[in-house]
C-alpha atoms as a PDB file:
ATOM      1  CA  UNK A   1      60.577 101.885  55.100  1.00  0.00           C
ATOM      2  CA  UNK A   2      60.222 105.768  55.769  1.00  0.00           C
ATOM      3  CA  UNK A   3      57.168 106.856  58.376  1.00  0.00           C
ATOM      4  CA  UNK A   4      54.940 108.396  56.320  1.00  0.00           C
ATOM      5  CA  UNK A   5      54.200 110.920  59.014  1.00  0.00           C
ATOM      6  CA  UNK A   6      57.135 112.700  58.682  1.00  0.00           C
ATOM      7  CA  UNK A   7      57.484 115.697  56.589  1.00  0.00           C
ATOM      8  CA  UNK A   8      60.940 114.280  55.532  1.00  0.00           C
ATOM      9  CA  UNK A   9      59.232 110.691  54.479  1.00  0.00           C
ATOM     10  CA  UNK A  10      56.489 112.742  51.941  1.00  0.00           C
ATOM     11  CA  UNK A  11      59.129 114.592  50.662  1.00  0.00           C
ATOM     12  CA  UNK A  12      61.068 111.573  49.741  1.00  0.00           C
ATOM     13  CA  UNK A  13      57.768 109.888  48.836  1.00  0.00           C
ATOM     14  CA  UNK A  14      57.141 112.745  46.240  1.00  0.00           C
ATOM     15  CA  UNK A  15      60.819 112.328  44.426  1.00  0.00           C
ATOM     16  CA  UNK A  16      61.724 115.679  45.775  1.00  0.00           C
ATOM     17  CA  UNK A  17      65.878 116.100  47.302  1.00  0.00           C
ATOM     18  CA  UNK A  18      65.973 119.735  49.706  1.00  0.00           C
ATOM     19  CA  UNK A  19      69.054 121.036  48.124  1.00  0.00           C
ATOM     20  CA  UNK A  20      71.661 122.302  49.979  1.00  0.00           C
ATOM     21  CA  UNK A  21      71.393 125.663  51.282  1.00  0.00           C
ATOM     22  CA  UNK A  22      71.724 128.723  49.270  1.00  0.00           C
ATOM     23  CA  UNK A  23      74.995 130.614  50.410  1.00  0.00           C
ATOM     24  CA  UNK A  24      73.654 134.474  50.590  1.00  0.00           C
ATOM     25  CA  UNK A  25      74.421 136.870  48.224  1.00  0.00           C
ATOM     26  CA  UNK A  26      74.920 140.077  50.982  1.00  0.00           C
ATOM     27  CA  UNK A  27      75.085 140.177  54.302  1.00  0.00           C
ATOM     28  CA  UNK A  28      72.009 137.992  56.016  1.00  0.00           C
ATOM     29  CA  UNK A  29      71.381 134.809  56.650  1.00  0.00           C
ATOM     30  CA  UNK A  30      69.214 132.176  55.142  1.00  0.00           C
ATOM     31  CA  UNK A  31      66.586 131.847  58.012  1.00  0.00           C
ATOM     32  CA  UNK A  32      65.992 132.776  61.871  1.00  0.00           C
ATOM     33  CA  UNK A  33      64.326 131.378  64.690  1.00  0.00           C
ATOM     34  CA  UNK A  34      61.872 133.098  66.356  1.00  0.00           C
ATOM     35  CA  UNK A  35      59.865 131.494  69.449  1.00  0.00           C
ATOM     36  CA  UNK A  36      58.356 128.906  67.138  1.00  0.00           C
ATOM     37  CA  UNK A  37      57.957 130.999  64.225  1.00  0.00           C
ATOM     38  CA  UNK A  38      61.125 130.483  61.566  1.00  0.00           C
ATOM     39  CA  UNK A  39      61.284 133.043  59.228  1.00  0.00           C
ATOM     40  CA  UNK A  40      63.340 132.628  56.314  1.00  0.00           C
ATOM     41  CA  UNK A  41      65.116 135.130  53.801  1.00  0.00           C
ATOM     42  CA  UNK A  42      63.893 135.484  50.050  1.00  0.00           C
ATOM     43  CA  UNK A  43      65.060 132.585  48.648  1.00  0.00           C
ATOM     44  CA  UNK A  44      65.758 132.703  44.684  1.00  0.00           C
ATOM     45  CA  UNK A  45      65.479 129.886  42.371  1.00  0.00           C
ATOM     46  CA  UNK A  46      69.065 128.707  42.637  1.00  0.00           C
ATOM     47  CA  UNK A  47      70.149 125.375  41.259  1.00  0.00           C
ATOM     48  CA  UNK A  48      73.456 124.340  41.650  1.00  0.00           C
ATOM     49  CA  UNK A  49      74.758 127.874  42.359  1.00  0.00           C
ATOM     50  CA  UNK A  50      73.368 128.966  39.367  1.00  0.00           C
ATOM     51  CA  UNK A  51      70.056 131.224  38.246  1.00  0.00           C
ATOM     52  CA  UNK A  52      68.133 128.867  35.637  1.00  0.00           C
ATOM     53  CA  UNK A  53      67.067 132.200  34.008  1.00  0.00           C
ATOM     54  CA  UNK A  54      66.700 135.684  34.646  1.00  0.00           C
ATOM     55  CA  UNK A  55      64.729 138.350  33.174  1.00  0.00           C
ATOM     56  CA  UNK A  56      61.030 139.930  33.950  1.00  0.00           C
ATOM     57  CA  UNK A  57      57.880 137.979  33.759  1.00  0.00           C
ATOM     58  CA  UNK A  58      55.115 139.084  30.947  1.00  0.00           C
ATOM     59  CA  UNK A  59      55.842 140.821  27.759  1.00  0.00           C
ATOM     60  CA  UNK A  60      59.062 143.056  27.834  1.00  0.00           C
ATOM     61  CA  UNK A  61      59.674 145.614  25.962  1.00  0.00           C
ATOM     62  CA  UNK A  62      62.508 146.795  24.572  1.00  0.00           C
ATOM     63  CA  UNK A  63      66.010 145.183  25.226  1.00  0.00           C
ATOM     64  CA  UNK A  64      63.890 143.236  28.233  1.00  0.00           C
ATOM     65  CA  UNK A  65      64.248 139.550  28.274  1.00  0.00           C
ATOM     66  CA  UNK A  66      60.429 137.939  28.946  1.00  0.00           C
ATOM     67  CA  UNK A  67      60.073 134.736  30.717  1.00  0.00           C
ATOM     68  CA  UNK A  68      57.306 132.692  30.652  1.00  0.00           C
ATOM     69  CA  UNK A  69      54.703 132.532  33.334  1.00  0.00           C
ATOM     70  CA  UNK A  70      55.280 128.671  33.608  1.00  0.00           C
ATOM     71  CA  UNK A  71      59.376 128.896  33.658  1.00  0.00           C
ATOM     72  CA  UNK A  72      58.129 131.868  36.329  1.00  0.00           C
ATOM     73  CA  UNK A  73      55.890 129.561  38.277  1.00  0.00           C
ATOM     74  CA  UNK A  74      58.291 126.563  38.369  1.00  0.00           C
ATOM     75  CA  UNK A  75      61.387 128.639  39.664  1.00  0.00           C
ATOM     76  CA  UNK A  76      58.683 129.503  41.938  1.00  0.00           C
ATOM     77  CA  UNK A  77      58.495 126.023  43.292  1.00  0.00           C
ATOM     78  CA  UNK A  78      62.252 126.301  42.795  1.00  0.00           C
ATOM     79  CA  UNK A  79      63.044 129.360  45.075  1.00  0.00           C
ATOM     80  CA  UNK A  80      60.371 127.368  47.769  1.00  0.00           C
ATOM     81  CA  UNK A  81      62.162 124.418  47.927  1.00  0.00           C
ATOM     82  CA  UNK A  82      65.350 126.464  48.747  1.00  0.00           C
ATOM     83  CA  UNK A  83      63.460 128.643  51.328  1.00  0.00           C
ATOM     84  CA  UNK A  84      62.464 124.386  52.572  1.00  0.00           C
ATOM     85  CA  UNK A  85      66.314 124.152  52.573  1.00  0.00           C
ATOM     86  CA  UNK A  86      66.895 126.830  54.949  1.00  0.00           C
ATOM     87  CA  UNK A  87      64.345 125.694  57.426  1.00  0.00           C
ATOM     88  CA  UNK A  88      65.782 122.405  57.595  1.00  0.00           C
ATOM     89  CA  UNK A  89      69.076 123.396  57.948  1.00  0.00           C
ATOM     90  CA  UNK A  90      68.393 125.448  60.826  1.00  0.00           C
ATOM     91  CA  UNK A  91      65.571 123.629  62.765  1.00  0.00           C
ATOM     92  CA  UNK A  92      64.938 120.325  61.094  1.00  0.00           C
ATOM     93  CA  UNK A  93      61.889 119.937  57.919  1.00  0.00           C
ATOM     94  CA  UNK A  94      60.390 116.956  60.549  1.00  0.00           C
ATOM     95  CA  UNK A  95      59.404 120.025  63.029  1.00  0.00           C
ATOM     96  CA  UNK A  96      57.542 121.887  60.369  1.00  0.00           C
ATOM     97  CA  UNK A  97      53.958 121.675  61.971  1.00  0.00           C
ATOM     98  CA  UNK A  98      52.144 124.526  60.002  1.00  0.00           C
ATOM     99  CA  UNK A  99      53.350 126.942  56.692  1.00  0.00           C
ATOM    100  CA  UNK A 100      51.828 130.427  57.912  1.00  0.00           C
ATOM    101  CA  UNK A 101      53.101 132.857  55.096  1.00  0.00           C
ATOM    102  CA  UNK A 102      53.818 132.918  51.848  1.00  0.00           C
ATOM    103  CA  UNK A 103      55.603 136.341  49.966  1.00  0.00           C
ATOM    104  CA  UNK A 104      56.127 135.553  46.275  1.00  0.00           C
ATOM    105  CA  UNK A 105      58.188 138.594  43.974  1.00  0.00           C
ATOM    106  CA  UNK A 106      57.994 138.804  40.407  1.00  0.00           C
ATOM    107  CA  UNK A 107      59.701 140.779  38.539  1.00  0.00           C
ATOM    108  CA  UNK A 108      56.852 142.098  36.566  1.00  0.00           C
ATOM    109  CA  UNK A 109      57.315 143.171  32.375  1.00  0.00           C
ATOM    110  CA  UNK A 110      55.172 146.485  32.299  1.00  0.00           C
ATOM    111  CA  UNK A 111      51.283 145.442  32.440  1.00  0.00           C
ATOM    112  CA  UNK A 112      51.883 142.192  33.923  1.00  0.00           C
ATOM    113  CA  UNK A 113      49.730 141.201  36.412  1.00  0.00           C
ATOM    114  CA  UNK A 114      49.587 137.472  37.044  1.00  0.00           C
ATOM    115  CA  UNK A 115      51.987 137.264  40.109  1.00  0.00           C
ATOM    116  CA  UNK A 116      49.192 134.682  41.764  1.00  0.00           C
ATOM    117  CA  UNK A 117      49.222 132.457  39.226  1.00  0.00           C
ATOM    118  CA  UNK A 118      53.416 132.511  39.706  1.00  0.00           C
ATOM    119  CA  UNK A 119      53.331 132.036  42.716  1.00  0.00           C
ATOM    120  CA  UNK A 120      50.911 129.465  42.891  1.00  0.00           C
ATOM    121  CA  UNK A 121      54.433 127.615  42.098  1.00  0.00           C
ATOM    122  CA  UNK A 122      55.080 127.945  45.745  1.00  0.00           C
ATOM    123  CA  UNK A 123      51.731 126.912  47.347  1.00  0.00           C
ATOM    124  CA  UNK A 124      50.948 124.285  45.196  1.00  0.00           C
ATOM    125  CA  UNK A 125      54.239 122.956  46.348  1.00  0.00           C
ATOM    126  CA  UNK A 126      53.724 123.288  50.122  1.00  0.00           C
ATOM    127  CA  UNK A 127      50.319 121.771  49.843  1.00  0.00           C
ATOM    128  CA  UNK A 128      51.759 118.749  48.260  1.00  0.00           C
ATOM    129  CA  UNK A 129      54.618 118.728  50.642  1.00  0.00           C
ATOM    130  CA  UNK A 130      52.432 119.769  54.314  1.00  0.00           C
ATOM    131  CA  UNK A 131      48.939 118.584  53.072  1.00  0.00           C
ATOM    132  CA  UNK A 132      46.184 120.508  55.465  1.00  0.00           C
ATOM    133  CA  UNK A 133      49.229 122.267  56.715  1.00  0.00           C
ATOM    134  CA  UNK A 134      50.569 123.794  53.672  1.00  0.00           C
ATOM    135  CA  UNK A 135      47.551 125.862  54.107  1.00  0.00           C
ATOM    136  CA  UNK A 136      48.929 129.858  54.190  1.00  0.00           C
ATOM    137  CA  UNK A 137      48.483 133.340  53.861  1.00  0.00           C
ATOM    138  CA  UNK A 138      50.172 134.444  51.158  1.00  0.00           C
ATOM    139  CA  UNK A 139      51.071 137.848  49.168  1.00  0.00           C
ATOM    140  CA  UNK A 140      52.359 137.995  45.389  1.00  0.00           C
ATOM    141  CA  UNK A 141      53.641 140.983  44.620  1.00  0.00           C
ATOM    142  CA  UNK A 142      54.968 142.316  40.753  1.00  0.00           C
ATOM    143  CA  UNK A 143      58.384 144.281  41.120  1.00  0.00           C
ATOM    144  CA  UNK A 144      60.587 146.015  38.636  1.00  0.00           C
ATOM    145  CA  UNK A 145      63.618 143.860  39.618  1.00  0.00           C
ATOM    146  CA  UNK A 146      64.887 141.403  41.918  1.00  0.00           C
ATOM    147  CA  UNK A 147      68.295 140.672  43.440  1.00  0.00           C
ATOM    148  CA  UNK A 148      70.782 139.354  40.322  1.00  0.00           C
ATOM    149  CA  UNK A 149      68.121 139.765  37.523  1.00  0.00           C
ATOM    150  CA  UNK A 150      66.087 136.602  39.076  1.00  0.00           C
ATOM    151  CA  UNK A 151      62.740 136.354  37.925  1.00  0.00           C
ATOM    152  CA  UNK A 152      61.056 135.163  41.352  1.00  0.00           C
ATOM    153  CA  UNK A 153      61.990 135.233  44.708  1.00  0.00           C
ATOM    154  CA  UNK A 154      59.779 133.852  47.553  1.00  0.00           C
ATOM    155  CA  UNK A 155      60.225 134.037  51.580  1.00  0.00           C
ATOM    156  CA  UNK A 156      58.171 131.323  54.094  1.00  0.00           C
ATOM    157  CA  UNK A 157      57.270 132.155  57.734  1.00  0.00           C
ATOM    158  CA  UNK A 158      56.645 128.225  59.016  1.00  0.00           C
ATOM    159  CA  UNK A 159      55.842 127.530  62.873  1.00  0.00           C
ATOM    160  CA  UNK A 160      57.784 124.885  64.288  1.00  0.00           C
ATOM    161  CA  UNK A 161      57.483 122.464  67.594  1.00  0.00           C
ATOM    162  CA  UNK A 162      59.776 122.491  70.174  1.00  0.00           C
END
């Protein structure tokens, strides 16, 4: 049996696999260590190499292709659980002690302006995943387009133990 302390144990305990990492799509890398802050690179909502959709968020107009807010929300959890992936792949989830930040992009249809509610995908995550320390600061911000035509892409600052 798994110790449920262990940030690796509730993640198995809620059904959830970290996928593997991303590979980048320019020249970066998925996350970096800093003292015992990890900071990691905006993550999109890969799944299996591939972009489950892409498009803006909210009514487009024209030629624009709309998602919905909850597609939006769960590549939202999607794009997390990649940003998870990077973490763990360079420090380990199990020394995850604390999620500090939370920036969530939309791409935003003209008017739009329920990025929270989006990226609630994210933080509703990490408080499932961290509990009490899933608690963050957090910043959703509507853009006119992300990397690839994704509709989300979220970055994590985490603090780690030695």
């Amino acid at each position: 049996m798994s110790d449920p302390t262990t940030v690796s144990a509730r993640i198995a305990e809620l059904g959830i696999t970290l996928p593997p990492v991303a590979a980048p799509v320019a020249a970066y890398v998925p996350a970096v260590r800093s003292g015992d802050l990890v900071y990691t690179s905006g993550q999109l909502p890969f799944t299996d190499g591939e972009l489950p959709a892409t498009g803006s968020v909210g009514v487009a107009g024209g030629d624009g292709v709309a998602v919905s807010v909850e597609d939006a929300k769960t590549y939202a959890r999607t794009a997390t659980l990649n940003a998870l992936a990077a973490v763990d792949a360079l420090v380990g989830i199990d020394k995850v002690v604390q999620v500090v930040k939370v920036v969530g992009f939309v791409a935003s249809a003209p008017g739009f302006g329920g990025q929270p509610g989006v990226v609630n995908g994210a933080s509703e995550l990490l408080g499932e995943v961290f509990g009490d320390a899933g608690a963050h600061a957090r910043s959703a911000v509507g853009v006119a387009e992300l990397p690839l035509g994704s509709p989300v892409e979220v970055e994590l600052i985490v603090r780690v133990a030695d």
